[in-house]
Protein backbone atom coordinates (compact mmCIF):
# COMPACT_ATOMS: atom_id res chain seq x y z
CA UNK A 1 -25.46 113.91 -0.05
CA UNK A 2 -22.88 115.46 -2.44
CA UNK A 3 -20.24 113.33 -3.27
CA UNK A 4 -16.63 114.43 -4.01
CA UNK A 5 -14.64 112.56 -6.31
CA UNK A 6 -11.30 113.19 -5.52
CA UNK A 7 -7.85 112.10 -7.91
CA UNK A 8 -4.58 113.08 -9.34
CA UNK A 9 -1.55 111.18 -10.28
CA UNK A 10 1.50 109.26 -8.76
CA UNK A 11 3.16 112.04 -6.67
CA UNK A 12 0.62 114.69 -6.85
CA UNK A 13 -0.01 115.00 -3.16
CA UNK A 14 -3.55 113.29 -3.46
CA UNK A 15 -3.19 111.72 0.22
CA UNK A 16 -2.38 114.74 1.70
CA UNK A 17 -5.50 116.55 0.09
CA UNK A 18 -7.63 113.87 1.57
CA UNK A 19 -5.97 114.32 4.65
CA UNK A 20 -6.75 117.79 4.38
CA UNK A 21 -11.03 117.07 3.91
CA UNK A 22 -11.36 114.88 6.69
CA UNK A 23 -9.62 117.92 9.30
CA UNK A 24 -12.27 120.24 7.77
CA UNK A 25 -14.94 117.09 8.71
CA UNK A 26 -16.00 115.67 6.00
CA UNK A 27 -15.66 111.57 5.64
CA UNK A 28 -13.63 110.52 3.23
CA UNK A 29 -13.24 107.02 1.53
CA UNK A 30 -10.30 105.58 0.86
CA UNK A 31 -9.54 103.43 -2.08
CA UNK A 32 -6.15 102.31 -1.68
CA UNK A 33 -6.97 102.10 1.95
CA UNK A 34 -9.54 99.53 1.09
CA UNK A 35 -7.54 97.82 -1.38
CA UNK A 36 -5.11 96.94 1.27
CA UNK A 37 -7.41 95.54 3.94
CA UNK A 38 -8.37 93.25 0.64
CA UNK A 39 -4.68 92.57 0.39
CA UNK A 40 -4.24 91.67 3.72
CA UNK A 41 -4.05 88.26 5.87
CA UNK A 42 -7.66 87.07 5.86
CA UNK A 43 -8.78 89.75 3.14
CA UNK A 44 -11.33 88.44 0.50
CA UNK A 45 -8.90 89.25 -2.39
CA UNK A 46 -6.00 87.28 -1.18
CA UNK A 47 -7.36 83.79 -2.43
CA UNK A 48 -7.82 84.69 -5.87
CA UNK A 49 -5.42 86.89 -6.17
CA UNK A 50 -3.31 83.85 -5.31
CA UNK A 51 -4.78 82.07 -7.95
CA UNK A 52 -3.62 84.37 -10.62
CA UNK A 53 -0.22 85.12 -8.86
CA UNK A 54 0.66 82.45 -6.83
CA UNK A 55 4.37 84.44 -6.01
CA UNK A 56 2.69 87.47 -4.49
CA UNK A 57 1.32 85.81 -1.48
CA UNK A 58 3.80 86.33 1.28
CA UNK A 59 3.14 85.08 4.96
CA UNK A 60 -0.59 84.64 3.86
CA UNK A 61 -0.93 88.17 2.16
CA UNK A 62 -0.81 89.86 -1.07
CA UNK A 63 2.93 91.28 -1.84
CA UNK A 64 1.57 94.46 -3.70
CA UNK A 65 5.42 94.90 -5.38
CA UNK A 66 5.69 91.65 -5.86
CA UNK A 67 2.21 91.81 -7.48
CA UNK A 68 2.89 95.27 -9.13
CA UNK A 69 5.96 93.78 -11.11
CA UNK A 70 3.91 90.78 -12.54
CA UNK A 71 0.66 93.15 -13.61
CA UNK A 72 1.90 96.25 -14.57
CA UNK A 73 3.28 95.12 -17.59
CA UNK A 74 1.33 92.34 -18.66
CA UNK A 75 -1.91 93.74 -19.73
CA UNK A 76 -4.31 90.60 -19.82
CA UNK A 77 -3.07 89.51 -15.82
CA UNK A 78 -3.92 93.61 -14.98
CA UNK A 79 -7.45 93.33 -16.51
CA UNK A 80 -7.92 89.94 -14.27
CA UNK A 81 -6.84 91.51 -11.65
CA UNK A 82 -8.88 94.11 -11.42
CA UNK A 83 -12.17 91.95 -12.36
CA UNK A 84 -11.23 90.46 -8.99
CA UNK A 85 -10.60 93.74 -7.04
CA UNK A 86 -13.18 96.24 -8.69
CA UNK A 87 -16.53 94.22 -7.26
CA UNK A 88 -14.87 93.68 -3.94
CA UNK A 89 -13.65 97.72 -3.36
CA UNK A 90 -17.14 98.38 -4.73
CA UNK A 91 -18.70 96.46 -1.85
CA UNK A 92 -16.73 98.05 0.44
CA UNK A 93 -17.33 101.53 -1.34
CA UNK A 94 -21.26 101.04 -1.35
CA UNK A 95 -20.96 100.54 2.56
CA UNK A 96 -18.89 103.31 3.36
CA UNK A 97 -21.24 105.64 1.34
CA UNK A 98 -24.63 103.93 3.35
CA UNK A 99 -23.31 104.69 6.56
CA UNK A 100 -22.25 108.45 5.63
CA UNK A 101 -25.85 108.44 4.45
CA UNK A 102 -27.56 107.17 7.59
CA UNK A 103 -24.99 109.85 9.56
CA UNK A 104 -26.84 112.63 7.32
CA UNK A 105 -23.65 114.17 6.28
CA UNK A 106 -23.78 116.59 3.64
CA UNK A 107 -20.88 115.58 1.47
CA UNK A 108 -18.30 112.71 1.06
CA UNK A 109 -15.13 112.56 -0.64
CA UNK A 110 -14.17 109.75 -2.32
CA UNK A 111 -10.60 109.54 -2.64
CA UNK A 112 -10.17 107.66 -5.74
CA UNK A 113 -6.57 107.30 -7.68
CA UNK A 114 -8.18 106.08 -10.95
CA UNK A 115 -11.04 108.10 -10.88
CA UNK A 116 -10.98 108.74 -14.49
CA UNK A 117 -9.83 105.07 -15.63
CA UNK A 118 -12.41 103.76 -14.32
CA UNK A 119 -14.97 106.21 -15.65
CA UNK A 120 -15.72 106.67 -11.80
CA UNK A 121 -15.99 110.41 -12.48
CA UNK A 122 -19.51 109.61 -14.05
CA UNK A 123 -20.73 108.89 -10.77
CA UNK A 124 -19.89 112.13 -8.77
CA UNK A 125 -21.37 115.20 -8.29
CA UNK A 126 -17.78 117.18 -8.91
CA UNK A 127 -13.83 116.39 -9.37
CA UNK A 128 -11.30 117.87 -7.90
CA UNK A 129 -7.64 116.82 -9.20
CA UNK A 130 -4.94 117.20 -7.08
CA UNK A 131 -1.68 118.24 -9.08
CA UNK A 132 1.85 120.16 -9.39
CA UNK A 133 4.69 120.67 -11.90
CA UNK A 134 6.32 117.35 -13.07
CA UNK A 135 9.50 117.74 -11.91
CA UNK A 136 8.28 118.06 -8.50
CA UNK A 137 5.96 114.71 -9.01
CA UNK A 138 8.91 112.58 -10.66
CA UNK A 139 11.20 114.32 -7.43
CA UNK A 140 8.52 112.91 -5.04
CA UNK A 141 7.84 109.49 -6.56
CA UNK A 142 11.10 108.65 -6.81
CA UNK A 143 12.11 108.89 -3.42
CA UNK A 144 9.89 106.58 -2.30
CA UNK A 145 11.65 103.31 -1.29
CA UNK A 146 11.40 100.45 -3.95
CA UNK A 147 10.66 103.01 -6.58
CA UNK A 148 12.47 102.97 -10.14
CA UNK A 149 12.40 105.53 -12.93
CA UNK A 150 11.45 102.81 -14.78
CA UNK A 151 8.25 101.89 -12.30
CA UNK A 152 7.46 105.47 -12.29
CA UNK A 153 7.38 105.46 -16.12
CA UNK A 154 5.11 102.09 -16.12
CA UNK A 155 2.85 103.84 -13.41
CA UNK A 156 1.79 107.33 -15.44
CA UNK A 157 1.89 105.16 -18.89
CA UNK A 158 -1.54 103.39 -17.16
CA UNK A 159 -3.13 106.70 -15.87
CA UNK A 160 -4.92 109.68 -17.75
CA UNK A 161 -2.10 112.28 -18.27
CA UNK A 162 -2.11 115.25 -15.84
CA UNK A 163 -3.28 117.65 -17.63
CA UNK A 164 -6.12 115.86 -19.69
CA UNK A 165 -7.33 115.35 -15.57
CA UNK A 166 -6.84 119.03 -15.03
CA UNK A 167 -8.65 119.79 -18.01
CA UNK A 168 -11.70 117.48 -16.71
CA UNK A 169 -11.49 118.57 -13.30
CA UNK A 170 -14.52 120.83 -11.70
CA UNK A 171 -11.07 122.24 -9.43
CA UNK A 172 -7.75 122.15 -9.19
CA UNK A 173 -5.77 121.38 -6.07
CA UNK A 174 -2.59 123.33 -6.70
CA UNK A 175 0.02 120.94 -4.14
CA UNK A 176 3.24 122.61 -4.98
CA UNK A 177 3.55 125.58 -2.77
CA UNK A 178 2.76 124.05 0.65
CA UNK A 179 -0.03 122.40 3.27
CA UNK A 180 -1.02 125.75 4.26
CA UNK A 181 -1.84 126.78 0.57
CA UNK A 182 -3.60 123.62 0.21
CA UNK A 183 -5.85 123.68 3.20
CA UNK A 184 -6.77 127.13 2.08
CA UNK A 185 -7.79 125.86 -1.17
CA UNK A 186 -9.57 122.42 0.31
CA UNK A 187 -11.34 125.53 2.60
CA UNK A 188 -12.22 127.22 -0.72
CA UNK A 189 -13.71 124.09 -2.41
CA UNK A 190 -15.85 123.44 0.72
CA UNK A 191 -17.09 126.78 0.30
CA UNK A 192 -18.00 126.85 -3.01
CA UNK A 193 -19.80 123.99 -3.06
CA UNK A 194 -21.50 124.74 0.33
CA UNK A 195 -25.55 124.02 -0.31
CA UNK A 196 -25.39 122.08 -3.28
CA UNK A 197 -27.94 119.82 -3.64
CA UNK A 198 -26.25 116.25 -4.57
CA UNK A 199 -27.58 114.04 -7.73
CA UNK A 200 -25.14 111.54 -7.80
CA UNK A 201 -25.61 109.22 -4.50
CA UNK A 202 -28.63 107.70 -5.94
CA UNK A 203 -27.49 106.64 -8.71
CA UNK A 204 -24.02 105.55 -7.35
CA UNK A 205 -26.09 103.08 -5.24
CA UNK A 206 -28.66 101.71 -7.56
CA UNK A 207 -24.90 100.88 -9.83
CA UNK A 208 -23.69 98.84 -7.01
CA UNK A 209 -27.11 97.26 -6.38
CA UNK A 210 -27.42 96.44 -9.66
CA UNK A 211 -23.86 95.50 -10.60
């Protein structure tokens, strides 16, 4: 199975790209997606979470603003935070990639937003970053409801610049023109990889096994 690591920045259009790999058929995890059922009422993260931010929890969930503006700028409550979310998104990771295994399909994407960070990008068999001009990014971020220049500025000071990612990436999801231009790419990426035997799935698995 060939797995897909999939990234780009704040406001890059990653979502949409993902988006874009599942209509072509191909599964697709989801690691915000997963962070949030972790986040919410009855999700395994919520207790400890808790714990280390007792004024995040809101109606029995995790407040991920309320989180965001105790975390992002306090470096030592980020790091515990993610020792509590990284082994539970990993669980959930490991299972999504056994059961695309046991459907025989011949490639995953793993849609990843700190692919790089996390030195996830070991433990693919290819990147693609999704990215456009800044101007466009800040335009998009900032119309996002809650959102700050400020925020915005905290954000992209904890993530691998844009174009060290495009410099790492096996391709380049160009998300400034339009969806059309970027399913013909996502079409393009599909093709080119087409038949390539995966090396990465094993070893992916024996990590979380032996985590």
């Amino acid at each position: 199975m060939y797995l897909i690591g999939l990234t780009g920045s704040i406001g890059m259009g990653k979502s949409a790209t993902a988006t874009l790999f599942q209509e072509a058929g191909v599964p697709v995890y989801d690691a915000d997606a997963a962070v949030h059922a972790l986040y919410e009422k009855g999700g395994a993260a919520v207790a400890p979470v808790g714990d280390l931010v007792p004024e995040a929890i809101v109606d029995g969930a995790v407040d991920r603003a309320v989180l965001g503006q105790h975390v992002l700028r306090d470096g030592a409550k980020l790091k515990a935070l993610e020792a509590i979310v990284h082994p539970l998104a990993g669980q959930s990771q490991f299972d999504f990639l056994a059961q695309a295994q046991a459907d025989n399909a011949p490639a995953v994407v793993l849609d990843i937003p700190l692919l790089f960070e996390t030195g996830g990008a070991a433990f693919v068999d290819c990147v693609v970053v999704v990215s456009a001009p800044f101007e466009l990014q800040k335009q998009r971020v900032l119309a996002r409801d809650g959102m700050s220049e400020a925020r915005f500025n905290d954000i992209l000071a904890k993530q691998v610049p844009d174009k060290d990612k495009r410099a790492k990436a096996d391709f380049i999801v160009d998300s400034a023109i339009s969806i059309e231009d970027a399913r013909t790419q996502v079409h393009a990426i599909l093709e080119a990889i087409k038949g390539r035997a995966g090396s990465a799935y094993e070893a992916r698995m024996a990590r979380f096994k032996n985590r």
